[in-house]
PDB file of N, CA and C in Angstrom:
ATOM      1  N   UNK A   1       3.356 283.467  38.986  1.00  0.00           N
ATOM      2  CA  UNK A   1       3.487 282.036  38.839  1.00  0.00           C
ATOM      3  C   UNK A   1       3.988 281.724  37.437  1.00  0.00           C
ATOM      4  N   UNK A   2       4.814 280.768  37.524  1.00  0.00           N
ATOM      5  CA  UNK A   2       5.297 280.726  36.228  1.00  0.00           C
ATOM      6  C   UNK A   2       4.927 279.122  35.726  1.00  0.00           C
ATOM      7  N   UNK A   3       5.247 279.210  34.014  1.00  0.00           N
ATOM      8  CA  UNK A   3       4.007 278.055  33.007  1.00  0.00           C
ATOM      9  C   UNK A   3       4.716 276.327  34.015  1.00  0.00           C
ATOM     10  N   UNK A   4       3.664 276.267  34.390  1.00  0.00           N
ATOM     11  CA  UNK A   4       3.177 274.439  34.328  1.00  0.00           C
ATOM     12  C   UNK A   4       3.847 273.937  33.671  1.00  0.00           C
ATOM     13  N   UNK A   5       5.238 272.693  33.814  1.00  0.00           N
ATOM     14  CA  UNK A   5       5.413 272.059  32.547  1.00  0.00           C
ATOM     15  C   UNK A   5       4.557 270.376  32.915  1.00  0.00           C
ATOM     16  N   UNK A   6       4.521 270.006  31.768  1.00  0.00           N
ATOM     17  CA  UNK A   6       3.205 269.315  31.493  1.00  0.00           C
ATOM     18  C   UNK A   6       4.490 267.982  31.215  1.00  0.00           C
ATOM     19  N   UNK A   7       4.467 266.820  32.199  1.00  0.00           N
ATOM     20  CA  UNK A   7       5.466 265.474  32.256  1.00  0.00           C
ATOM     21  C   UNK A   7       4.399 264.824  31.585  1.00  0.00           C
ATOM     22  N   UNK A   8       5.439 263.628  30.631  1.00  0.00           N
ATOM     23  CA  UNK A   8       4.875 262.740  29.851  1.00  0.00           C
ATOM     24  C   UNK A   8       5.961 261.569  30.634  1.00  0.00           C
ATOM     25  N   UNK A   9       5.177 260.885  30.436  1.00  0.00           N
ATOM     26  CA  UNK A   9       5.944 259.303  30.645  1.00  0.00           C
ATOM     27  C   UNK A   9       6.726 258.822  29.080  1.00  0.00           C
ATOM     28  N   UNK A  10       8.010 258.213  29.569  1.00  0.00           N
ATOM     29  CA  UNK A  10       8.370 257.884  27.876  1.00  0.00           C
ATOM     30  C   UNK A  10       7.961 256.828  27.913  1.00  0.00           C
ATOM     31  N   UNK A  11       7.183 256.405  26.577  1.00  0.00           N
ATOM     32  CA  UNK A  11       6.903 255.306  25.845  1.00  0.00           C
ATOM     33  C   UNK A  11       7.270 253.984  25.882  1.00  0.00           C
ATOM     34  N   UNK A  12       8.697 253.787  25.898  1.00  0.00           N
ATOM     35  CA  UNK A  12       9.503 252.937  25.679  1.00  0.00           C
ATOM     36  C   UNK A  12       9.537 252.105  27.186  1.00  0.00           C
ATOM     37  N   UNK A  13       9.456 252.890  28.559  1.00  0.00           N
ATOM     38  CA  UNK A  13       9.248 252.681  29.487  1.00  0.00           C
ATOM     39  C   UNK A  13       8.215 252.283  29.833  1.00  0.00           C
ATOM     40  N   UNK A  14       7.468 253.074  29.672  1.00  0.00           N
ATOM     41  CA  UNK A  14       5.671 252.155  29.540  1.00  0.00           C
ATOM     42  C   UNK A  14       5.530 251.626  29.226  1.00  0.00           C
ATOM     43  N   UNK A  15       5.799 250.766  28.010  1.00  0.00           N
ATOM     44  CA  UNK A  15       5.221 249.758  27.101  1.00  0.00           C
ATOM     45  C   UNK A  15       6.645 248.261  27.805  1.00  0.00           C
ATOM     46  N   UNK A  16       7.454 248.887  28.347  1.00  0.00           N
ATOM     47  CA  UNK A  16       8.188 247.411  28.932  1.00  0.00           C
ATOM     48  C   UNK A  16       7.927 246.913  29.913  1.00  0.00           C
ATOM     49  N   UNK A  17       7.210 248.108  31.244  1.00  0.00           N
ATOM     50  CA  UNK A  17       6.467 247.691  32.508  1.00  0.00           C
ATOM     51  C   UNK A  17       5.216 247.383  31.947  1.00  0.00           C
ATOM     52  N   UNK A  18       4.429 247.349  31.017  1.00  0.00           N
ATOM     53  CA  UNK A  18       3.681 246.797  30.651  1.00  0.00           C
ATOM     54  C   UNK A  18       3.906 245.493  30.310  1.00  0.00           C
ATOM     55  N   UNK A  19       4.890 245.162  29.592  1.00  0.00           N
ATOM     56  CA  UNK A  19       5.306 243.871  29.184  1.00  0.00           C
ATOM     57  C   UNK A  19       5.895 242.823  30.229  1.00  0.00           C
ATOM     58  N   UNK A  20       5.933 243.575  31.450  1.00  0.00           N
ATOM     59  CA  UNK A  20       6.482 242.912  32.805  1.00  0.00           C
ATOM     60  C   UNK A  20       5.264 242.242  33.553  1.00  0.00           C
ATOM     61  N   UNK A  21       4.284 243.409  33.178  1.00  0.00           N
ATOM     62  CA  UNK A  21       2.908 242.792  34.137  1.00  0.00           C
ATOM     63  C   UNK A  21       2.193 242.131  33.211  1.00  0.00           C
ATOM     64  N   UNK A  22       1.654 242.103  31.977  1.00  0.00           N
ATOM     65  CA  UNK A  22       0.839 241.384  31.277  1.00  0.00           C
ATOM     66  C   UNK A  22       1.423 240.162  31.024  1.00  0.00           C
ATOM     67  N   UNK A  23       0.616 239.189  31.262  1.00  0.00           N
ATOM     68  CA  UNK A  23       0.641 237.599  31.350  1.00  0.00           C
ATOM     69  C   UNK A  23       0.957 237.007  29.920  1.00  0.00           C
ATOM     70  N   UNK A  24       1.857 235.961  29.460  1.00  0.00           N
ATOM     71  CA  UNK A  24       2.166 235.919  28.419  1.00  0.00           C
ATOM     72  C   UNK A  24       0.284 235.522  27.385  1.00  0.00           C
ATOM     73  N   UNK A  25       0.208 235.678  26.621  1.00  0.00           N
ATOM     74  CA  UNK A  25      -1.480 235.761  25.404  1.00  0.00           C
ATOM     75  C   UNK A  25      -2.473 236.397  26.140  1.00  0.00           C
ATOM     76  N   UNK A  26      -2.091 237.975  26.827  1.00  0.00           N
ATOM     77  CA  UNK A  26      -2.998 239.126  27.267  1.00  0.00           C
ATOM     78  C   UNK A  26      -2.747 239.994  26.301  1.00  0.00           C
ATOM     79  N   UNK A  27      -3.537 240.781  26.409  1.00  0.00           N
ATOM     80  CA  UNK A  27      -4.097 241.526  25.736  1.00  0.00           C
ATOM     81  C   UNK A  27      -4.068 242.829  26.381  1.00  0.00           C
ATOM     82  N   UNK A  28      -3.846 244.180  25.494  1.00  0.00           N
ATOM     83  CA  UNK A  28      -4.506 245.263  25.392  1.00  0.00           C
ATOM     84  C   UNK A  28      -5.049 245.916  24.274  1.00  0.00           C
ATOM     85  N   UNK A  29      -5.420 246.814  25.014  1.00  0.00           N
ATOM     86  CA  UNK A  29      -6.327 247.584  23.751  1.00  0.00           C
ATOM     87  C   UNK A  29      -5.450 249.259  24.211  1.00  0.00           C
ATOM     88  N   UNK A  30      -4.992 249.806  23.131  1.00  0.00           N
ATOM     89  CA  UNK A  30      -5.048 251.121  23.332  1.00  0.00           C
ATOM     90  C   UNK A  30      -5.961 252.360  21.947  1.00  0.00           C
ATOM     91  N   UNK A  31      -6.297 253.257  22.685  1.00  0.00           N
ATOM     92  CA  UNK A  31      -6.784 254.150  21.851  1.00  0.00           C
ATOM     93  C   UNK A  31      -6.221 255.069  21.924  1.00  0.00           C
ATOM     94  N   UNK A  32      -5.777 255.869  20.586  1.00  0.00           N
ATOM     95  CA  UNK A  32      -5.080 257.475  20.801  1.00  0.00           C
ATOM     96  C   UNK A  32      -4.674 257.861  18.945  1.00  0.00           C
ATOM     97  N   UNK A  33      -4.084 258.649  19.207  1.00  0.00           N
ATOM     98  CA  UNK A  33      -4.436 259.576  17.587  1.00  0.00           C
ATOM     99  C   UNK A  33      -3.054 258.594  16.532  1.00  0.00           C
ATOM    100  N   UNK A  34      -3.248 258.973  15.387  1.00  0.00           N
ATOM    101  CA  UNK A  34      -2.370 258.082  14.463  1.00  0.00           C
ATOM    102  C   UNK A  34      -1.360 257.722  14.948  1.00  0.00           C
ATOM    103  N   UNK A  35      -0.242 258.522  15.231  1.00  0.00           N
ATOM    104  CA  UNK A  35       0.603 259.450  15.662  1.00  0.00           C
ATOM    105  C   UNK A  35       1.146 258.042  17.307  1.00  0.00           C
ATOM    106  N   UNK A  36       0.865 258.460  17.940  1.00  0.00           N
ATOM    107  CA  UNK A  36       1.166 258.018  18.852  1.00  0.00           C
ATOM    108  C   UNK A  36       0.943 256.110  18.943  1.00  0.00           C
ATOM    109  N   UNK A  37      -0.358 256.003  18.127  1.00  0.00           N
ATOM    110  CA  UNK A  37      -0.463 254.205  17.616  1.00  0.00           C
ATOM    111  C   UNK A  37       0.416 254.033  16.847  1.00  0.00           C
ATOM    112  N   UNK A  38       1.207 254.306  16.041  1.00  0.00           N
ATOM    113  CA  UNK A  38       2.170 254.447  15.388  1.00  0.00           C
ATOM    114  C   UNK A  38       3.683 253.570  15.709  1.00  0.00           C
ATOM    115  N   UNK A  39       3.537 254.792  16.811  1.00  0.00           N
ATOM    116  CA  UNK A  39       4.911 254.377  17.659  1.00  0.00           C
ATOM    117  C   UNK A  39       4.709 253.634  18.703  1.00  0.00           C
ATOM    118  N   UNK A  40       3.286 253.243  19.337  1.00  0.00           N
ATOM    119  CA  UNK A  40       3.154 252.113  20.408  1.00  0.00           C
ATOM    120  C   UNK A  40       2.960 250.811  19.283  1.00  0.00           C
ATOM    121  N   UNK A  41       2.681 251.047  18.425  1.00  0.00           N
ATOM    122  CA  UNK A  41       3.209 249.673  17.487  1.00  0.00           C
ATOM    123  C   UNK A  41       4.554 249.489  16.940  1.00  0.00           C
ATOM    124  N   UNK A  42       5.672 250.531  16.782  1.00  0.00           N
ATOM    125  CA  UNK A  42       6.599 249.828  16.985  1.00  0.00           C
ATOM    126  C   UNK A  42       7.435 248.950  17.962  1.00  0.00           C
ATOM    127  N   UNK A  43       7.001 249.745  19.027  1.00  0.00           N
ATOM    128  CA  UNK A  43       7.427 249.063  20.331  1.00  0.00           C
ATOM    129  C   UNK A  43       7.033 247.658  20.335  1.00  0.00           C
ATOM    130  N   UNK A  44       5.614 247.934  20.389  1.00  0.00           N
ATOM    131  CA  UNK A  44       4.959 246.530  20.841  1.00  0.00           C
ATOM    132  C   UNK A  44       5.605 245.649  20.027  1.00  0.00           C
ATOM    133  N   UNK A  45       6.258 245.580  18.550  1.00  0.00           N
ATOM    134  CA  UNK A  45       6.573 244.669  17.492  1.00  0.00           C
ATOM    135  C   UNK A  45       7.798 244.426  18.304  1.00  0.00           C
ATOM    136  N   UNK A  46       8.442 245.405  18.858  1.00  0.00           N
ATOM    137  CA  UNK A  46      10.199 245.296  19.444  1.00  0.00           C
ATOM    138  C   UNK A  46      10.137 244.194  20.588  1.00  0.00           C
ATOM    139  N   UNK A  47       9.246 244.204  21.446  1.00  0.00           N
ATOM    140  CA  UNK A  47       8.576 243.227  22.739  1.00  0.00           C
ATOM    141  C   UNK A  47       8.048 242.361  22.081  1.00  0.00           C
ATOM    142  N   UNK A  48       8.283 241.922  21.075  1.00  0.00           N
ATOM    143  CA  UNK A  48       7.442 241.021  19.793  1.00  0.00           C
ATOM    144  C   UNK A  48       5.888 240.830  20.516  1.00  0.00           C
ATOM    145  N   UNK A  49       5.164 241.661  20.769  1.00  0.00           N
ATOM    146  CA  UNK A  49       3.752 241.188  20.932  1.00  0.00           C
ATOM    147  C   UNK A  49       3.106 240.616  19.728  1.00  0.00           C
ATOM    148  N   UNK A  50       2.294 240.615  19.295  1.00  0.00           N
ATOM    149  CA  UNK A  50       1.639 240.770  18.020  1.00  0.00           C
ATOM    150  C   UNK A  50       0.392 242.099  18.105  1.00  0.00           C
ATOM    151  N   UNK A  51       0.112 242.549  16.984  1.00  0.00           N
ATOM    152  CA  UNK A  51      -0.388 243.683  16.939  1.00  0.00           C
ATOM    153  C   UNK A  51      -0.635 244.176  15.768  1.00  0.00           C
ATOM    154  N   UNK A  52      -2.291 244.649  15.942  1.00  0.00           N
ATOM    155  CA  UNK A  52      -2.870 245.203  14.766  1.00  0.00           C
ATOM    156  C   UNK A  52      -3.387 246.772  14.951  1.00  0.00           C
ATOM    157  N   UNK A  53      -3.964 247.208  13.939  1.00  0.00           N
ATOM    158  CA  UNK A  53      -4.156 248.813  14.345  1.00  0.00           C
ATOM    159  C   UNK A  53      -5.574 248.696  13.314  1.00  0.00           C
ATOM    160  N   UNK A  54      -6.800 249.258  13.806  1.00  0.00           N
ATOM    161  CA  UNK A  54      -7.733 249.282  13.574  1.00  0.00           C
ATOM    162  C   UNK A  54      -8.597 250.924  13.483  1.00  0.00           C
ATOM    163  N   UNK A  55      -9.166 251.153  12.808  1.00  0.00           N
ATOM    164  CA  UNK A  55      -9.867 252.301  13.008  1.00  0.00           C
ATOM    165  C   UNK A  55     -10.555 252.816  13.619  1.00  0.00           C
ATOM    166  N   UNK A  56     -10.601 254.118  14.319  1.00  0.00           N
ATOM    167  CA  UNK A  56     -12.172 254.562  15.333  1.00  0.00           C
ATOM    168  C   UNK A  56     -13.186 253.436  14.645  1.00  0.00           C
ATOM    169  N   UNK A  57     -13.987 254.076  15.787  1.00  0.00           N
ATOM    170  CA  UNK A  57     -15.685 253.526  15.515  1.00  0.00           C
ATOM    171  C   UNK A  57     -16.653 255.177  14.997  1.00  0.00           C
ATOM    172  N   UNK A  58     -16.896 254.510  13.978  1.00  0.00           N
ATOM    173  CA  UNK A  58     -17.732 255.539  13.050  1.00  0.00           C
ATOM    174  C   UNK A  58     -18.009 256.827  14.179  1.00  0.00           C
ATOM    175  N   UNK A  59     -18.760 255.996  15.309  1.00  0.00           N
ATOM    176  CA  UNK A  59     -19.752 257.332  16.247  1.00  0.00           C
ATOM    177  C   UNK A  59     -18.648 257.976  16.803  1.00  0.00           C
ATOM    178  N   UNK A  60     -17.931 257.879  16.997  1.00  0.00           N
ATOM    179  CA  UNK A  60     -16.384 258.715  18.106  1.00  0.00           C
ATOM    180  C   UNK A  60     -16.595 259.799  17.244  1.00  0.00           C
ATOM    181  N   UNK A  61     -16.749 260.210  15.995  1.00  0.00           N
ATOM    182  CA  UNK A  61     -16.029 261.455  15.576  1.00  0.00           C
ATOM    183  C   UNK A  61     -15.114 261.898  15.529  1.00  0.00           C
ATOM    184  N   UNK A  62     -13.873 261.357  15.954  1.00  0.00           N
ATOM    185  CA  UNK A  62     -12.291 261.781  16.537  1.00  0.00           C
ATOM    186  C   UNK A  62     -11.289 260.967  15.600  1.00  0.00           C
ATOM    187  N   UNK A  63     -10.056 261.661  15.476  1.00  0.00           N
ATOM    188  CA  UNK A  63      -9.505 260.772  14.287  1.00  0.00           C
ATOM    189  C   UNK A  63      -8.160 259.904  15.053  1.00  0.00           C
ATOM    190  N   UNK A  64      -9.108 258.841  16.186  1.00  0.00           N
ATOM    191  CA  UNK A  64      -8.202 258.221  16.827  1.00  0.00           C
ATOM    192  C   UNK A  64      -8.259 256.804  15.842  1.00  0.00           C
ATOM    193  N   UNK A  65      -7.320 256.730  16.296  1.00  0.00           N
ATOM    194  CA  UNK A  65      -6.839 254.948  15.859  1.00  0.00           C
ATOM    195  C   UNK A  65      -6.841 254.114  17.529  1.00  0.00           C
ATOM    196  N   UNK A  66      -6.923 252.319  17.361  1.00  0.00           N
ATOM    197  CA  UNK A  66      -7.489 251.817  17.766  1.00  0.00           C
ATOM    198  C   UNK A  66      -5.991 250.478  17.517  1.00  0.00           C
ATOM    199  N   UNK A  67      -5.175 250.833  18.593  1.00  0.00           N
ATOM    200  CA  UNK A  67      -4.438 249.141  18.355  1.00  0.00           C
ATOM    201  C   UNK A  67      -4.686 247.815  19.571  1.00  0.00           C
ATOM    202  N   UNK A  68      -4.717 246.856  18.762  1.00  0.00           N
ATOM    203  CA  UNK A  68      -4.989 245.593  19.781  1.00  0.00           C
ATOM    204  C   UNK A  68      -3.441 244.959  20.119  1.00  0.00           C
ATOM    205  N   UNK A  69      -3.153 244.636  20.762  1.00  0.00           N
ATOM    206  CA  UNK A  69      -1.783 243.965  20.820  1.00  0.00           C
ATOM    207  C   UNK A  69      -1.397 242.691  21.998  1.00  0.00           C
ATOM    208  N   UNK A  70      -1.410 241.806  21.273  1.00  0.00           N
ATOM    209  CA  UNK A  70      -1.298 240.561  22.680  1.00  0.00           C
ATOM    210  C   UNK A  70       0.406 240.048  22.778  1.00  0.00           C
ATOM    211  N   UNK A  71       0.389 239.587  24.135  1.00  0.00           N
ATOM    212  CA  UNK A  71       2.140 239.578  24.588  1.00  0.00           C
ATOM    213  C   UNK A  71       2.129 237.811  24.153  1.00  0.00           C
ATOM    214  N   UNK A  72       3.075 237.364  23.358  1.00  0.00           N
ATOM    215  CA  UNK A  72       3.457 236.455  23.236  1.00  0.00           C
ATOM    216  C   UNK A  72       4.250 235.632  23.722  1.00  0.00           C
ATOM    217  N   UNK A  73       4.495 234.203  24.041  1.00  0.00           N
ATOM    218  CA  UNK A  73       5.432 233.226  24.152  1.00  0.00           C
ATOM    219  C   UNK A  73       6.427 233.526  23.500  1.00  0.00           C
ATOM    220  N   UNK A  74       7.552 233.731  24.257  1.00  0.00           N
ATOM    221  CA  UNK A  74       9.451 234.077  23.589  1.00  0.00           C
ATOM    222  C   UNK A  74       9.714 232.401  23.270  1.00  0.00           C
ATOM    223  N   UNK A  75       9.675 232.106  22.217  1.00  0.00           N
ATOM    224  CA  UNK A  75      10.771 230.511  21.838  1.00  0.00           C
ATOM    225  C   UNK A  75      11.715 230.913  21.588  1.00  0.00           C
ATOM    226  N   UNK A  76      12.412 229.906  21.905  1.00  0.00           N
ATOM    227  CA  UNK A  76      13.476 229.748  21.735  1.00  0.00           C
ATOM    228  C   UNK A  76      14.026 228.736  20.375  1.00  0.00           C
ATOM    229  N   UNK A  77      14.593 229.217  19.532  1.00  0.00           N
ATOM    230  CA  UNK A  77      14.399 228.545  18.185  1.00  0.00           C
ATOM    231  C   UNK A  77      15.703 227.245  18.119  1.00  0.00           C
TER     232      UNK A  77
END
């Protein structure tokens, strides 16, 4: 048998079907390592959500990061 390859979803794709289903001032929460909050906060800024990045919680032990990000009203200026 030969090695398992291990599929990732790209990012960029996820985070726009996300932006398709979440209601405009919803909310998520994601958790995952620097690294990857990183780059789901650039996105999210590109989908102009708004979005902050926050630290584990002391008890986790794990050196995840913690972003909040809500989908905003598009004006039109």
């Amino acid at each position: 048998m030969g090695a398992v390859k291990q599929s990732r979803c790209n990012l960029v794709d996820l985070m726009v079907e996300m932006d398709r289903i979440l209601r405009p001032e919803g909310t998520v929460v994601i958790r995952d390592s620097p690294e990857v909050i990183d780059k789901v906060a650039r996105v999210a800024h590109a989908v102009r959500w708004s979005a902050t990045i926050h630290e584990k919680e002391p008890e986790s032990g794990g050196r995840e990061k913690i972003l909040v990000a809500t989908k905003t009203f598009w004006k039109l200026h």
